[in-house]
PDB file of N, CA and C in Angstrom:
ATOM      1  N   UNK A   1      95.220 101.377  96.982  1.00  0.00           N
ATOM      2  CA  UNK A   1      94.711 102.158  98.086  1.00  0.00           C
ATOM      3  C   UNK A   1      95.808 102.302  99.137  1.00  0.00           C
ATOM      4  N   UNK A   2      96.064 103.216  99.807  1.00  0.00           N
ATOM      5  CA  UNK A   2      97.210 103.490 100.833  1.00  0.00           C
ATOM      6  C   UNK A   2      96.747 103.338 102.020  1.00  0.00           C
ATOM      7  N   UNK A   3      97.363 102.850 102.847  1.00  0.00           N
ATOM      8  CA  UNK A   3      96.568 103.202 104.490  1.00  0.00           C
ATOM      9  C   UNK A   3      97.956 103.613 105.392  1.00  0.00           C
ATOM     10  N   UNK A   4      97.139 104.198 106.250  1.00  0.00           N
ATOM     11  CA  UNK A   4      98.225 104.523 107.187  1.00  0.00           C
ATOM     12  C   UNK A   4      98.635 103.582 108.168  1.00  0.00           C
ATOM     13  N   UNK A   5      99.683 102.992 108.744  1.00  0.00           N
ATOM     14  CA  UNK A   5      99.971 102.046 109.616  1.00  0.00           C
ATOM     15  C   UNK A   5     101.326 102.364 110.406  1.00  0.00           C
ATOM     16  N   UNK A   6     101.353 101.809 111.683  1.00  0.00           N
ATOM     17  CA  UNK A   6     101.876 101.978 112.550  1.00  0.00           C
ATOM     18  C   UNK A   6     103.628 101.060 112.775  1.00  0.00           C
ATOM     19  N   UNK A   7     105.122 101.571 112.374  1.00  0.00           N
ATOM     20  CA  UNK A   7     105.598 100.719 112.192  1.00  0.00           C
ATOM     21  C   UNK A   7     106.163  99.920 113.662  1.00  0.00           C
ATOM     22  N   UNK A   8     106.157  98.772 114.022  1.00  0.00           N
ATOM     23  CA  UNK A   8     106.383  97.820 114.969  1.00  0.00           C
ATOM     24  C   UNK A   8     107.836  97.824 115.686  1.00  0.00           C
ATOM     25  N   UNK A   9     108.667  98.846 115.858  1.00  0.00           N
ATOM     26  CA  UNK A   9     110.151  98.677 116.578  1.00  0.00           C
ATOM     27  C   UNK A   9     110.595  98.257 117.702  1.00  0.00           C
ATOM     28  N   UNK A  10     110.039  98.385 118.805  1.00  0.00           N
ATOM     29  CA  UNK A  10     110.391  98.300 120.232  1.00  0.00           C
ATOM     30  C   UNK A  10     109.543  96.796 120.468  1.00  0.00           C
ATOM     31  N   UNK A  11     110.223  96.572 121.552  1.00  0.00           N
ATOM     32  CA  UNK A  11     109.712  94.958 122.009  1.00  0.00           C
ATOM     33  C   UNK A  11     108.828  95.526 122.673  1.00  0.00           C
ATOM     34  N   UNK A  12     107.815  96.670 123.108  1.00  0.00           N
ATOM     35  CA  UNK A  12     106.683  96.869 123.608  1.00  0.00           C
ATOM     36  C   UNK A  12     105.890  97.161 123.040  1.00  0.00           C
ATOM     37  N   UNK A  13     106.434  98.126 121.280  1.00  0.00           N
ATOM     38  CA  UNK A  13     105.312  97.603 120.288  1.00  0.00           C
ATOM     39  C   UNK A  13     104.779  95.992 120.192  1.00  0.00           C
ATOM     40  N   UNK A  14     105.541  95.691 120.170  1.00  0.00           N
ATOM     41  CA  UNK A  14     105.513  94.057 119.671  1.00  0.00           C
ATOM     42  C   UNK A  14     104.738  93.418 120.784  1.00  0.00           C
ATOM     43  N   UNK A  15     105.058  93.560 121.979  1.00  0.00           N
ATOM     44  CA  UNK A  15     104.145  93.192 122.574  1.00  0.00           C
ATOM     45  C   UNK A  15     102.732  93.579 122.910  1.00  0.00           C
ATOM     46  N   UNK A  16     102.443  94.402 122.761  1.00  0.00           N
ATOM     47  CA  UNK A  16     101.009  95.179 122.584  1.00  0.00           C
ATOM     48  C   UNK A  16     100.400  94.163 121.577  1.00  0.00           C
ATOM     49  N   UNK A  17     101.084  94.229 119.817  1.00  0.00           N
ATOM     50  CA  UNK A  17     100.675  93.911 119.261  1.00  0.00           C
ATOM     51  C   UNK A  17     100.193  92.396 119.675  1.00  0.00           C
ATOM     52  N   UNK A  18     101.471  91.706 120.465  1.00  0.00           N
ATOM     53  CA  UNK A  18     101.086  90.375 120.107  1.00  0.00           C
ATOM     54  C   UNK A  18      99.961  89.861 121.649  1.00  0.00           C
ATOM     55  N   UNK A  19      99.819  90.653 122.104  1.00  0.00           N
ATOM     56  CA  UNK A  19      98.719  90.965 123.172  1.00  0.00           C
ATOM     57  C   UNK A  19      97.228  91.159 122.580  1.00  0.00           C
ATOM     58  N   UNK A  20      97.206  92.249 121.784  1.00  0.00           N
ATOM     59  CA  UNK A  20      96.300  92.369 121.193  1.00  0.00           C
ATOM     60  C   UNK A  20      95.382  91.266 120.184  1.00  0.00           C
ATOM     61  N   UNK A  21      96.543  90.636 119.379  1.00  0.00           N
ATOM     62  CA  UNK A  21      95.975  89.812 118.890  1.00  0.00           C
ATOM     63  C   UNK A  21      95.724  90.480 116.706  1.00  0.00           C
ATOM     64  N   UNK A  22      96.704  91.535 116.992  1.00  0.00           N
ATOM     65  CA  UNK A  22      95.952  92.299 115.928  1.00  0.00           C
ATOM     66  C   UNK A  22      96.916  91.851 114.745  1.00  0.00           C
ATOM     67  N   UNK A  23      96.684  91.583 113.221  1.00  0.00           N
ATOM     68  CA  UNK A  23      97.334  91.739 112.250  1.00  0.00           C
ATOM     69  C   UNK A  23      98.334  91.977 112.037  1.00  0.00           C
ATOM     70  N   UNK A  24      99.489  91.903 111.938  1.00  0.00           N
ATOM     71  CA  UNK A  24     100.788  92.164 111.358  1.00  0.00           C
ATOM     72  C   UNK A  24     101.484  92.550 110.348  1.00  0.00           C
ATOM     73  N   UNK A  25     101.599  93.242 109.494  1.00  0.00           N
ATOM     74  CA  UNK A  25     102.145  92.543 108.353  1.00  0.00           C
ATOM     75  C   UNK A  25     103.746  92.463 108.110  1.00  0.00           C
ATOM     76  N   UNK A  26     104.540  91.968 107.279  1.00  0.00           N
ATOM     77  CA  UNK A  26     105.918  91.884 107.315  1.00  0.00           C
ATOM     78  C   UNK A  26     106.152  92.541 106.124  1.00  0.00           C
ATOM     79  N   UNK A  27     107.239  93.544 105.965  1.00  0.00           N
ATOM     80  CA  UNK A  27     107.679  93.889 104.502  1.00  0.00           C
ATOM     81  C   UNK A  27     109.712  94.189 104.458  1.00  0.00           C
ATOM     82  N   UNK A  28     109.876  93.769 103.628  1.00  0.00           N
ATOM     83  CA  UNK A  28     111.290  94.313 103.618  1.00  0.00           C
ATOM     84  C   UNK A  28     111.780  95.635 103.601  1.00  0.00           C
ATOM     85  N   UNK A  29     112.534  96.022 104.630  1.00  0.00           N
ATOM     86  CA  UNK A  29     112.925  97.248 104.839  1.00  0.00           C
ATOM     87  C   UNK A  29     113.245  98.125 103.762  1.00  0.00           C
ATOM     88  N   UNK A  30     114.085  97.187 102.931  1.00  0.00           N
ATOM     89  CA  UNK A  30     114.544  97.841 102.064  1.00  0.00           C
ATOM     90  C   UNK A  30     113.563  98.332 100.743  1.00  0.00           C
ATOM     91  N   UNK A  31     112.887  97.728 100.551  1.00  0.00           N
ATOM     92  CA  UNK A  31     111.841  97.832  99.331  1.00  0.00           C
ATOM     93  C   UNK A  31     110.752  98.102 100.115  1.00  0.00           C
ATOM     94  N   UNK A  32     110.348  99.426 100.333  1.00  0.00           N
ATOM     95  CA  UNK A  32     109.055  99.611 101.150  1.00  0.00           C
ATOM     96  C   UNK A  32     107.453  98.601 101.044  1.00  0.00           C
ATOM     97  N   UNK A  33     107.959  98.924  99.303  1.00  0.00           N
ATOM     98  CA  UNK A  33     106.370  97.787  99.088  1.00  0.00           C
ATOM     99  C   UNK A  33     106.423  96.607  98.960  1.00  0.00           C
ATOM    100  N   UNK A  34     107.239  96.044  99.371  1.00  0.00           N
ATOM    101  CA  UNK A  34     107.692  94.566  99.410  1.00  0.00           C
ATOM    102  C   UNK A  34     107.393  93.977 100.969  1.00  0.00           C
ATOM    103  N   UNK A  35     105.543  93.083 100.424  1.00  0.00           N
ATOM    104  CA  UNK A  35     104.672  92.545 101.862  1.00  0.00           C
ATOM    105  C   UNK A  35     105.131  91.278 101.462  1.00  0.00           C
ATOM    106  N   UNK A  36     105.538  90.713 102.384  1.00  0.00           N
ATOM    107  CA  UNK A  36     106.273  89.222 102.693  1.00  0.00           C
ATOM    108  C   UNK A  36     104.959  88.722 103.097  1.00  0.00           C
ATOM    109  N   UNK A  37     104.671  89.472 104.393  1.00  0.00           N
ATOM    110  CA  UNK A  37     103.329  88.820 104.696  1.00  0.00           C
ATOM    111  C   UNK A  37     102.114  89.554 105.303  1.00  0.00           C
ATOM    112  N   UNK A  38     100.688  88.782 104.932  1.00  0.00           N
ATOM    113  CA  UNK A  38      99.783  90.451 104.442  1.00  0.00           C
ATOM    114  C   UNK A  38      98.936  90.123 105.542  1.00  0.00           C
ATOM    115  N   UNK A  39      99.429  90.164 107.023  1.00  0.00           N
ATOM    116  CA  UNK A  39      98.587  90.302 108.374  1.00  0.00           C
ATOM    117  C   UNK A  39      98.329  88.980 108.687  1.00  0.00           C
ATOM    118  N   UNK A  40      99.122  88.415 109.550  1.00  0.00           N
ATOM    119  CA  UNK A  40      98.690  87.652 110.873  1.00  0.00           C
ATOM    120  C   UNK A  40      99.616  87.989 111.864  1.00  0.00           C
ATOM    121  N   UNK A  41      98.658  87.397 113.104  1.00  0.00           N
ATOM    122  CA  UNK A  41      99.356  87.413 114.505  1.00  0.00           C
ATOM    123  C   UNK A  41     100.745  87.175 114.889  1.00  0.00           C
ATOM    124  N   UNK A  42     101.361  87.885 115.506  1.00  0.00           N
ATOM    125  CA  UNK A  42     102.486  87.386 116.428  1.00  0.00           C
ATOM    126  C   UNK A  42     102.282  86.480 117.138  1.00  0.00           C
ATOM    127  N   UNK A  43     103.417  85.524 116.830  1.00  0.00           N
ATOM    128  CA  UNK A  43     102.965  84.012 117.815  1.00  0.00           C
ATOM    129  C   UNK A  43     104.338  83.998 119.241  1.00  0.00           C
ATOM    130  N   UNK A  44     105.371  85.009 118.439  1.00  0.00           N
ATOM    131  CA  UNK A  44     106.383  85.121 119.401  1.00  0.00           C
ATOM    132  C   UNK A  44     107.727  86.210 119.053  1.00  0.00           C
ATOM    133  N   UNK A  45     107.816  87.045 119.815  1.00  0.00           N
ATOM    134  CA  UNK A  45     109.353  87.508 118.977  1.00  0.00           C
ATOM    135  C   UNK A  45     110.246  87.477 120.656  1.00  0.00           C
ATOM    136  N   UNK A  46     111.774  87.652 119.638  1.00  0.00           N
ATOM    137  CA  UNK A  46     112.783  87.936 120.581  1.00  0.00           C
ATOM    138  C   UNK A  46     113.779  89.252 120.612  1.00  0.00           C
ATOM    139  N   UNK A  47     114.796  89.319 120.896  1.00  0.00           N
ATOM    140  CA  UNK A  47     115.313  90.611 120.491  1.00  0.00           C
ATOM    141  C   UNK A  47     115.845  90.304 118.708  1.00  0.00           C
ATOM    142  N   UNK A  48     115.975  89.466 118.730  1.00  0.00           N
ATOM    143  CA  UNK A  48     116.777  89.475 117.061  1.00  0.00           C
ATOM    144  C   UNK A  48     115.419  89.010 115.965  1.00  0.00           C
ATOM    145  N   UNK A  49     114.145  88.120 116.525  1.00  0.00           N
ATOM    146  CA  UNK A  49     113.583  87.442 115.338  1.00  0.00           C
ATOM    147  C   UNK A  49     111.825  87.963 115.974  1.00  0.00           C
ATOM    148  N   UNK A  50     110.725  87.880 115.056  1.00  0.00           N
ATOM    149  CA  UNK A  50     109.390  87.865 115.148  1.00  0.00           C
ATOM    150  C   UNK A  50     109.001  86.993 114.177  1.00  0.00           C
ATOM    151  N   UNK A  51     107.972  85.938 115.157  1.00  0.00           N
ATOM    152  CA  UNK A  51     107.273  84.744 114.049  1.00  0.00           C
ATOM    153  C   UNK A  51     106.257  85.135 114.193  1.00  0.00           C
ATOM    154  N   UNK A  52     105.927  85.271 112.408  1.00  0.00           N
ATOM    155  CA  UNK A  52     104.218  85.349 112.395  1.00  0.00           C
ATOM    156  C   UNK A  52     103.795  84.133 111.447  1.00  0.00           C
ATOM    157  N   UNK A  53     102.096  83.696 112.051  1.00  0.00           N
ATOM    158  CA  UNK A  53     102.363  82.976 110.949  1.00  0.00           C
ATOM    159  C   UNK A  53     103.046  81.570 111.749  1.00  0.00           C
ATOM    160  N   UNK A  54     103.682  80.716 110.431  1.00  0.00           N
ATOM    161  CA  UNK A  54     104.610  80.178 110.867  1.00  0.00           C
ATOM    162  C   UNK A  54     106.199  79.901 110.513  1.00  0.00           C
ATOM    163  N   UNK A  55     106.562  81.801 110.234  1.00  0.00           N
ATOM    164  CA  UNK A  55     107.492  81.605 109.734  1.00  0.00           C
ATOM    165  C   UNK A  55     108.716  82.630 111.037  1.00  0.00           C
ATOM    166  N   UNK A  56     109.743  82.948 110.975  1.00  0.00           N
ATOM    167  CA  UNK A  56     110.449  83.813 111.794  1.00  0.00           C
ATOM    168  C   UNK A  56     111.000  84.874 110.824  1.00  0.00           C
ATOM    169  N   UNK A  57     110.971  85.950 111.528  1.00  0.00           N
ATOM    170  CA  UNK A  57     111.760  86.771 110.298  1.00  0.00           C
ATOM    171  C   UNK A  57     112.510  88.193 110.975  1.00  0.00           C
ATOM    172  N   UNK A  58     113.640  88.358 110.562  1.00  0.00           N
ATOM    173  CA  UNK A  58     115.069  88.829 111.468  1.00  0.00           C
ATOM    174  C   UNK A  58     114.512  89.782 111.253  1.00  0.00           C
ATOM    175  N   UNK A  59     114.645  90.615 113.027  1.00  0.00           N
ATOM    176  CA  UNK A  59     114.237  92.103 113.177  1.00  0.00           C
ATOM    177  C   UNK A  59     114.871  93.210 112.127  1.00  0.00           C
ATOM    178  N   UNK A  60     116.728  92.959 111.918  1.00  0.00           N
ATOM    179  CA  UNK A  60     117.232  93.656 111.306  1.00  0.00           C
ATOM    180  C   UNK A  60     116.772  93.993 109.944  1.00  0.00           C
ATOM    181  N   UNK A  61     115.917  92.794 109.310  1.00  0.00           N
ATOM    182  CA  UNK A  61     115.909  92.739 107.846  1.00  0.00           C
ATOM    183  C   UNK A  61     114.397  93.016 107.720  1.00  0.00           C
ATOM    184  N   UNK A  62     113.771  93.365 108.293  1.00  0.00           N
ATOM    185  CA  UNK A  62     112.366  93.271 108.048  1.00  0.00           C
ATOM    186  C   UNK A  62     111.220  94.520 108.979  1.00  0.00           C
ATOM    187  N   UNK A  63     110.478  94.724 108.569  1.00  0.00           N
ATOM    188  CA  UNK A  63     109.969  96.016 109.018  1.00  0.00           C
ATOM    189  C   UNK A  63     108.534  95.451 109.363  1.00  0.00           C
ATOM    190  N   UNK A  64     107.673  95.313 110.689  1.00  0.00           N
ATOM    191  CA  UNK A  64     106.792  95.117 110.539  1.00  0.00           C
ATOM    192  C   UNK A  64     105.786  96.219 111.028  1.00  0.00           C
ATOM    193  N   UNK A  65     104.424  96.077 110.270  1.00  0.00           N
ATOM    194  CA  UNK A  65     103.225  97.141 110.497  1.00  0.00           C
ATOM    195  C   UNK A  65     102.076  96.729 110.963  1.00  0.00           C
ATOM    196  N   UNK A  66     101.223  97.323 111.728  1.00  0.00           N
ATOM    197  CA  UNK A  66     100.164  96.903 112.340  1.00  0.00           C
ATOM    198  C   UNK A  66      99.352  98.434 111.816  1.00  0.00           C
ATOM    199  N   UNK A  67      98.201  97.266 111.071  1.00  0.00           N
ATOM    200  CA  UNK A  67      97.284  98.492 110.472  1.00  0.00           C
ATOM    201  C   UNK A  67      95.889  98.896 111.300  1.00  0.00           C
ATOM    202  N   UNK A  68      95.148  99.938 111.209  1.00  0.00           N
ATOM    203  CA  UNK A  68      94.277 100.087 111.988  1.00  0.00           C
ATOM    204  C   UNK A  68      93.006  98.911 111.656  1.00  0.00           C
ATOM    205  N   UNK A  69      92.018  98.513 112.768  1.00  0.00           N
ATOM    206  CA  UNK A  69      91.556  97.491 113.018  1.00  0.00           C
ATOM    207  C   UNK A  69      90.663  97.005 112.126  1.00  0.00           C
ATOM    208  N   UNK A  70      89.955  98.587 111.463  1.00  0.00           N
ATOM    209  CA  UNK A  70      88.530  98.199 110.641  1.00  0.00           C
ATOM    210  C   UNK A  70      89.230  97.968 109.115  1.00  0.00           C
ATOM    211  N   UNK A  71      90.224  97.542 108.834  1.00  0.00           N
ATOM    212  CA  UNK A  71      91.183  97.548 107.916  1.00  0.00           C
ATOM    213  C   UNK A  71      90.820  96.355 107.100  1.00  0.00           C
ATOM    214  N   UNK A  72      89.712  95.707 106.062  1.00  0.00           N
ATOM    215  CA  UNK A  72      89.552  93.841 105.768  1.00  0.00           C
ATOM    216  C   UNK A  72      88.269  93.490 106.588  1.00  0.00           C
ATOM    217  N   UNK A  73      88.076  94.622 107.435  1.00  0.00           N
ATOM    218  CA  UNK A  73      87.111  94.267 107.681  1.00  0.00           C
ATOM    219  C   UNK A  73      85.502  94.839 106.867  1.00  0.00           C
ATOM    220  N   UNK A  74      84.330  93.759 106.955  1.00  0.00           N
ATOM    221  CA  UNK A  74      83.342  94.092 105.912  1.00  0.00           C
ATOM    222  C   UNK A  74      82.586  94.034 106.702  1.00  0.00           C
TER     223      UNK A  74
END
């Protein structure tokens, strides 16, 4: 199934997101369909890194998406 999602670039995406409280997910830039990780919260980012989860993962190398809300949900 495809969904549409929003990709995460600017440290004011990021902060929205991590304001919000909403899902995350992480995928490698390079391999579009390659989900590292399939939605949790931002616990913190900086200019170079975003931890979700409890892992960190380098802005340069990694693409993150925030999907719309009713998304898992039942």
């Amino acid at each position: 199934m495809d969904y549409t999602y929003k990709v995460l670039q600017s440290d004011l995406d990021l902060l929205a997101a991590a304001l919000s409280e909403i899902p995350v997910a992480v995928a490698v830039k390079e391999y579009e369909d390659d989900i590292l990780e399939d939605g949790d919260r931002i616990r913190e980012y900086t200019p170079n890194s975003v931890r979700i989860g409890g892992l960190s993962y380098c802005r340069e190398l990694y693409e993150f998406r925030a999907y719309p809300a009713d998304i898992g949900q039942s």
